[in-house]
Protein backbone atom coordinates (compact mmCIF):
# COMPACT_ATOMS: atom_id res chain seq x y z
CA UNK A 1 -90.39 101.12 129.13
CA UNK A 2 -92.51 99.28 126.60
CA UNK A 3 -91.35 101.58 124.04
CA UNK A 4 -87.24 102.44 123.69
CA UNK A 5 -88.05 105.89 122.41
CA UNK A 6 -90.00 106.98 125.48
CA UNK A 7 -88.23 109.38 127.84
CA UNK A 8 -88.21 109.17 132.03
CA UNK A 9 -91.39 111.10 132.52
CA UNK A 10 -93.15 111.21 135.76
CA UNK A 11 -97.24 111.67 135.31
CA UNK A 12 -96.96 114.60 137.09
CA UNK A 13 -94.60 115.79 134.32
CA UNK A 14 -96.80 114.86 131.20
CA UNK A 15 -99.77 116.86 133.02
CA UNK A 16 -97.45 119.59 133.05
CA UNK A 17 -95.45 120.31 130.62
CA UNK A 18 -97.51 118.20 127.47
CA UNK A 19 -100.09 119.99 127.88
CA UNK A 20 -99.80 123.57 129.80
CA UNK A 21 -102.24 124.38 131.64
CA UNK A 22 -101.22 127.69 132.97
CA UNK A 23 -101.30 127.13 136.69
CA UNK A 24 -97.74 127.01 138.67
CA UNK A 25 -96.32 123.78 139.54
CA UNK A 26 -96.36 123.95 142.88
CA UNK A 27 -99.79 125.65 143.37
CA UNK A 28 -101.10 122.70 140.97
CA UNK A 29 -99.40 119.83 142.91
CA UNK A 30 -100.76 121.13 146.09
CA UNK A 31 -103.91 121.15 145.03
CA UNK A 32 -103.93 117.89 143.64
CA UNK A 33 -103.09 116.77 147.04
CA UNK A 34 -105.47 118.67 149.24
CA UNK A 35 -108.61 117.29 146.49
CA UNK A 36 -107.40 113.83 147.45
CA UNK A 37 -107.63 114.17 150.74
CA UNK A 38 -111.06 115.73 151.04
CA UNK A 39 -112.46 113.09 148.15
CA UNK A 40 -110.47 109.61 149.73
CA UNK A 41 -112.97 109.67 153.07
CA UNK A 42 -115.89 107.79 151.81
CA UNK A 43 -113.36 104.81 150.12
CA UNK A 44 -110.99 104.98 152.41
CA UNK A 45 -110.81 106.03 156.27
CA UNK A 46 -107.28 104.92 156.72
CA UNK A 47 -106.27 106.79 154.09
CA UNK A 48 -107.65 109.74 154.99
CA UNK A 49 -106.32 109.59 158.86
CA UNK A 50 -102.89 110.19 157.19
CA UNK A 51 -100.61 113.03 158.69
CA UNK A 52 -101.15 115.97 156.02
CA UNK A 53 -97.65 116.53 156.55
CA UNK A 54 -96.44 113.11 155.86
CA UNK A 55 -96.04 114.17 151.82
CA UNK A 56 -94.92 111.31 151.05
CA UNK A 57 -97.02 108.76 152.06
CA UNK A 58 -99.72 110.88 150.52
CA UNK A 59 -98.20 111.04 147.21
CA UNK A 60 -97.09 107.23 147.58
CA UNK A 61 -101.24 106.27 147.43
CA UNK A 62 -101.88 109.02 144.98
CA UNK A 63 -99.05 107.17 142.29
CA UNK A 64 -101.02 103.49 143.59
CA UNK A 65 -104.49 105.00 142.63
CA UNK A 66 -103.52 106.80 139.40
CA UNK A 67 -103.27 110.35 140.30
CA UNK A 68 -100.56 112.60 139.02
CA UNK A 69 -97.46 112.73 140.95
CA UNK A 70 -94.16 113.58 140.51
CA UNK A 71 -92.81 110.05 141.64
CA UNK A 72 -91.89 107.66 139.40
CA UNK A 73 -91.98 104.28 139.89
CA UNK A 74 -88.90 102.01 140.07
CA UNK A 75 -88.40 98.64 141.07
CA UNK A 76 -85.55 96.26 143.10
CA UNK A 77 -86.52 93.49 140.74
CA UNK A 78 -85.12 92.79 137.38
CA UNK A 79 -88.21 90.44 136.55
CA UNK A 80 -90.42 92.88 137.57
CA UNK A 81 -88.97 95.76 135.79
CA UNK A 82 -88.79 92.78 132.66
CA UNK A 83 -92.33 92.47 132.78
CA UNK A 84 -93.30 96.40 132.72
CA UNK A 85 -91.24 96.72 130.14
CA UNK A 86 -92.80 93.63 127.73
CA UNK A 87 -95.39 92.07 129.76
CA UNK A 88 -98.28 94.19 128.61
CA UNK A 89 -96.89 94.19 124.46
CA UNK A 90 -99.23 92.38 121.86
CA UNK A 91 -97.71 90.38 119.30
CA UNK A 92 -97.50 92.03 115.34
CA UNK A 93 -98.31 90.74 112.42
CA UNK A 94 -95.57 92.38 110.66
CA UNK A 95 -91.67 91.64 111.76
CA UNK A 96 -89.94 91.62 108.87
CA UNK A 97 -90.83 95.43 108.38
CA UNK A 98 -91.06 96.69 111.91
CA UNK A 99 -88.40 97.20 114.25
CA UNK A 100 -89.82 97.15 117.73
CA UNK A 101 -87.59 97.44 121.24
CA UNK A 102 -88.61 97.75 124.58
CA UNK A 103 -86.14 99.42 127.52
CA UNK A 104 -84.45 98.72 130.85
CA UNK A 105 -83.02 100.88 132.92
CA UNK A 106 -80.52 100.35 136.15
CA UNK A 107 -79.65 103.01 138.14
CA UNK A 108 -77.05 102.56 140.80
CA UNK A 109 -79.46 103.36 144.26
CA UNK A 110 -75.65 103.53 146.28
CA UNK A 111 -74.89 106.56 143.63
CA UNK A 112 -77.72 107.75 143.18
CA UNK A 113 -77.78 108.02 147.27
CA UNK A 114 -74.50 109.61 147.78
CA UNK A 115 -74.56 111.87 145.29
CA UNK A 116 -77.98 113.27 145.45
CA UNK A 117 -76.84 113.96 149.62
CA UNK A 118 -73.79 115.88 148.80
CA UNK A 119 -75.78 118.05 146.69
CA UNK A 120 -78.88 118.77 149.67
CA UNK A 121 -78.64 122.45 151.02
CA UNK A 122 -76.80 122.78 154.24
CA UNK A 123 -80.54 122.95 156.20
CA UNK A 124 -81.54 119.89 154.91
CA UNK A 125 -78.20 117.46 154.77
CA UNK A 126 -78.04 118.00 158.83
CA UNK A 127 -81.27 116.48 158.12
CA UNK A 128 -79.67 113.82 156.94
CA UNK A 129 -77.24 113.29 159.61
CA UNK A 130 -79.77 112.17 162.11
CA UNK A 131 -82.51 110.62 159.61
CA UNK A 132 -80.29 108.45 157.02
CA UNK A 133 -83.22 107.81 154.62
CA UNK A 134 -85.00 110.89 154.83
CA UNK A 135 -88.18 109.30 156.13
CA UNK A 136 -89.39 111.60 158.72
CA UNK A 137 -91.77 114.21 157.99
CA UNK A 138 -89.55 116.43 158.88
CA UNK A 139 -87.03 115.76 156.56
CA UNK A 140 -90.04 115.32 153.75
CA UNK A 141 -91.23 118.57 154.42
CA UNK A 142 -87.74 120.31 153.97
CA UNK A 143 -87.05 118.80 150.74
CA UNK A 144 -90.76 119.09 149.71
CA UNK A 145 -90.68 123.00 150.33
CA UNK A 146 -86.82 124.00 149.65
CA UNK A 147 -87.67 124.76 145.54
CA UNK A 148 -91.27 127.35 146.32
CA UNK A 149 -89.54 128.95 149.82
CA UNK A 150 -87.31 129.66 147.42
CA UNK A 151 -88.98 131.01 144.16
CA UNK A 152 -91.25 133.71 145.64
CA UNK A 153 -91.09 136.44 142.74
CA UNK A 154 -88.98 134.89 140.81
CA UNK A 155 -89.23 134.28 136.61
CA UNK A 156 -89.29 130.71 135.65
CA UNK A 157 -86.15 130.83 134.35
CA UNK A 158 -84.05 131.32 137.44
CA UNK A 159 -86.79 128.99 139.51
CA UNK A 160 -85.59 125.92 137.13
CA UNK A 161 -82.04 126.40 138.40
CA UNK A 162 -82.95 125.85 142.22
CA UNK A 163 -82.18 122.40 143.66
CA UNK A 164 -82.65 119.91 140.92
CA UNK A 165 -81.48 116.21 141.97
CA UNK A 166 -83.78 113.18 142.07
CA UNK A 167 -84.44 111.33 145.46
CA UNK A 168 -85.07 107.44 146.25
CA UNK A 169 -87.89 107.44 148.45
CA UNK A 170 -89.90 104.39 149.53
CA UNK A 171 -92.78 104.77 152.08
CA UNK A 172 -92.31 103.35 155.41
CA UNK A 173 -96.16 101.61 155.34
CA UNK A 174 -96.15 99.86 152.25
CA UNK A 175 -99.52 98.64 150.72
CA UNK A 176 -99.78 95.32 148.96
CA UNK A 177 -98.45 96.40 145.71
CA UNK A 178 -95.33 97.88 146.57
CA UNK A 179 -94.36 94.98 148.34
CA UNK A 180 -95.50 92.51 145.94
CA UNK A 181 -93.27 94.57 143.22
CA UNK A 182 -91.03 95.72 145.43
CA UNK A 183 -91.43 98.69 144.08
CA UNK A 184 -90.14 102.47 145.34
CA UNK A 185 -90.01 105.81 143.62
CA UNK A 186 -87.59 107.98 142.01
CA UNK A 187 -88.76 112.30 143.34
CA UNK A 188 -87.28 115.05 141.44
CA UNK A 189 -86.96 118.02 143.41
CA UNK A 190 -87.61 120.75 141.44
CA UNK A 191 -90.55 120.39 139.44
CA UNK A 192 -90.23 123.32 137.11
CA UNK A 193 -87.89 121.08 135.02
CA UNK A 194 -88.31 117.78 133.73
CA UNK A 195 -87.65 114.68 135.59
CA UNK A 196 -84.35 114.00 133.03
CA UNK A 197 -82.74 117.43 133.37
CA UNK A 198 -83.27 116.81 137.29
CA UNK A 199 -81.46 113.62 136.86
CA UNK A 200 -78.71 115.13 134.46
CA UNK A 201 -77.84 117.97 137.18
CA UNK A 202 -76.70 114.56 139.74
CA UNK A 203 -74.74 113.01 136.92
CA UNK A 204 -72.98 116.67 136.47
CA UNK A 205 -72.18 117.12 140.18
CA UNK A 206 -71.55 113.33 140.89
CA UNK A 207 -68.14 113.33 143.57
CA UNK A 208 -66.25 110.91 141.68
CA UNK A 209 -66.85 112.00 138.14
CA UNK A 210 -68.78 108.74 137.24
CA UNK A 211 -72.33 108.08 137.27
CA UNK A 212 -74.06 104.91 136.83
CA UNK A 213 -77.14 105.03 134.81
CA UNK A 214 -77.34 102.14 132.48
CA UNK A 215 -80.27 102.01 129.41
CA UNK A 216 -80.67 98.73 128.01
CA UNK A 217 -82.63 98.72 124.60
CA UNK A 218 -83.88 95.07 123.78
CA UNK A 219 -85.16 94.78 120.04
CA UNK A 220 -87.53 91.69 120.08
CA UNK A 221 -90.03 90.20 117.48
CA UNK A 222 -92.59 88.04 118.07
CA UNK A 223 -90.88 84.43 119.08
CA UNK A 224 -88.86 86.39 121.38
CA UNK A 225 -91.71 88.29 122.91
CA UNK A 226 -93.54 84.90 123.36
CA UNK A 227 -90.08 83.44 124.97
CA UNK A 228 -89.63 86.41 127.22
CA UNK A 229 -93.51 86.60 128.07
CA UNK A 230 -93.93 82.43 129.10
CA UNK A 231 -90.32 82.87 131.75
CA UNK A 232 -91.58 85.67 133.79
CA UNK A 233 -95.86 83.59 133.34
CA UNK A 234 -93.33 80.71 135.14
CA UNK A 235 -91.25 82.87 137.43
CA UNK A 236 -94.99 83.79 138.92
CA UNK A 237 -94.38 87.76 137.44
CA UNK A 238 -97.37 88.39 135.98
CA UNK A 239 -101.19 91.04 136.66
CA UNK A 240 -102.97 88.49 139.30
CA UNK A 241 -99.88 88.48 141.28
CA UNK A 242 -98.24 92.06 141.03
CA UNK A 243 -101.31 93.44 141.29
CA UNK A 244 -103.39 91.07 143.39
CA UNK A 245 -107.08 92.20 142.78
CA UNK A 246 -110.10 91.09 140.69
CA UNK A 247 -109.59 92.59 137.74
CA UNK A 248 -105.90 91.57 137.04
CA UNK A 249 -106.80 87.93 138.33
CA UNK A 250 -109.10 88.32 135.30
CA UNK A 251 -106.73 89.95 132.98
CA UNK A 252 -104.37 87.43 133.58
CA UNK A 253 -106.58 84.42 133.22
CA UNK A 254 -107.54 86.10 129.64
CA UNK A 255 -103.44 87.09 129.08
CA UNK A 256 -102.62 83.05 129.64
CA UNK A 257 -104.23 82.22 126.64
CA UNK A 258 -101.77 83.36 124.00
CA UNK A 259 -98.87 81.49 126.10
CA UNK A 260 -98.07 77.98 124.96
CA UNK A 261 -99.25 75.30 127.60
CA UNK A 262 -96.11 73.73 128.21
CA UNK A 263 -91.79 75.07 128.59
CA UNK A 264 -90.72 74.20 125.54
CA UNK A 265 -92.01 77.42 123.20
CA UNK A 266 -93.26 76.33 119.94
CA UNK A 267 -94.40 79.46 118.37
CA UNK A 268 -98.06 79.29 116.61
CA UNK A 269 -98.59 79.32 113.18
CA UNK A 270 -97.50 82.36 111.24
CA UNK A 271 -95.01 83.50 114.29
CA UNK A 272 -91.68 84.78 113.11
């Protein structure tokens, strides 16, 4: 996060609940996904010849093309997740006042696994048993569908208590980003409560008592920012590669002229 104050929100989440719009969750999210389909046919023909069962894969191009999902994106890399959390901050003018920090967080994907499988509904673990990582589209749709089958008539209140965990998903065709950031995505189940209090109810019900979520805050002022900001320029992290089209080739070129031209950073006049 570029900001240590933000929360774990998924877009999806922010659509929701920051601004309510009056329309149940699931109703919305379904909709969002049947307008995508019948819209992504003139761009797209190989998006739109995918399975309308295969959720995730949907959702997985909806998150690349900036719709609202309720994935959130994570990363295997610690210089990529280093340069979403700084690689996109401007410099201020004012350190000696300001306190700025930007945030890191590791989550343990072997915990996170385990635990979130010992909590699955009977139906869905045996699942599990025969599809380890959940991929088919029969597993999707099980997990996609547990929380509604569920919540027919029921108040709000008693539909936030069903199923809440968060599942690591990563698409079996992955496009050009993901694999360039190796990126995946973090799916709360039960989308009538926020992304956190789905995480929360794993760390509760985790088998050995421990959970291993781990929030790094980094305060920073400018020198460091400029320090932090030229390693992963060097390390090849930065928009033309990560995001490999026109426009980030270009917002790269432009982002390359605040870095010093050579290793050894020598802030710029008026740096602190």
């Amino acid at each position: 996060h570029q900001d240590s104050a933000w929360t774990l929100q998924t877009t999806f989440e922010r659509l929701c609940f920051n601004k309510p719009i009056g329309k149940d969750e699931f109703e919305l999210e379904n909709a969002l996904i049947r307008d995508f389909r019948r819209r992504i046919q003139k761009y797209d023909p190989n998006l739109a010849s995918i399975d309308k069962d295969d959720i995730y894969m949907l959702l997985a191009n909806m998150q690349h093309y900036g719709c609202a999902t309720r994935f959130l994106d994570v990363t295997f890399s610690f210089f990529v997740a280093l340069f979403f959390a700084c690689g996109n901050l401007n410099f201020d003018s004012d350190t000696e006042t300001k306190k700025h920090s930007f945030s890191i967080y590791y989550i343990n994907r072997m915990w996170l696994e385990k635990t979130y499988i010992a909590k699955l509904p009977c139906k869905i673990k045996k699942l599990y048993e025969h599809d380890q990582f959940g991929k088919s589209i029969e597993t999707q749709q099980a997990v996609w569908n547990y929380v509604s089958q569920h919540t027919q008539g029921l108040p709000k209140k008693e539909k936030k208590k069903l199923f809440t965990s968060v599942i690591n998903m990563t698409p079996f065709y992955m496009n050009i980003r993901l694999d360039r950031q190796k990126g995946s995505f973090l799916m709360p189940t039960n989308p009538y409560v926020s992304f956190e209090d789905n995480l929360k109810s794993l760390v509760r019900s985790s088998p050995d008592g421990k959970y291993r979520i781990l929030k790094i805050n980094v305060e920073y002022d400018n020198k460091t920012l400029l320090y932090c900001q030229k390693f992963l320029d060097e390390m090849n992290i930065n928009h033309g590669v990560l995001f490999d089209d026109v426009e980030n080739i270009c917002k790269q070129i432009n982002f390359k002229t605040r870095l010093p031209n050579d290793a050894l950073i020598v802030p710029r006049e008026g740096f602190k």
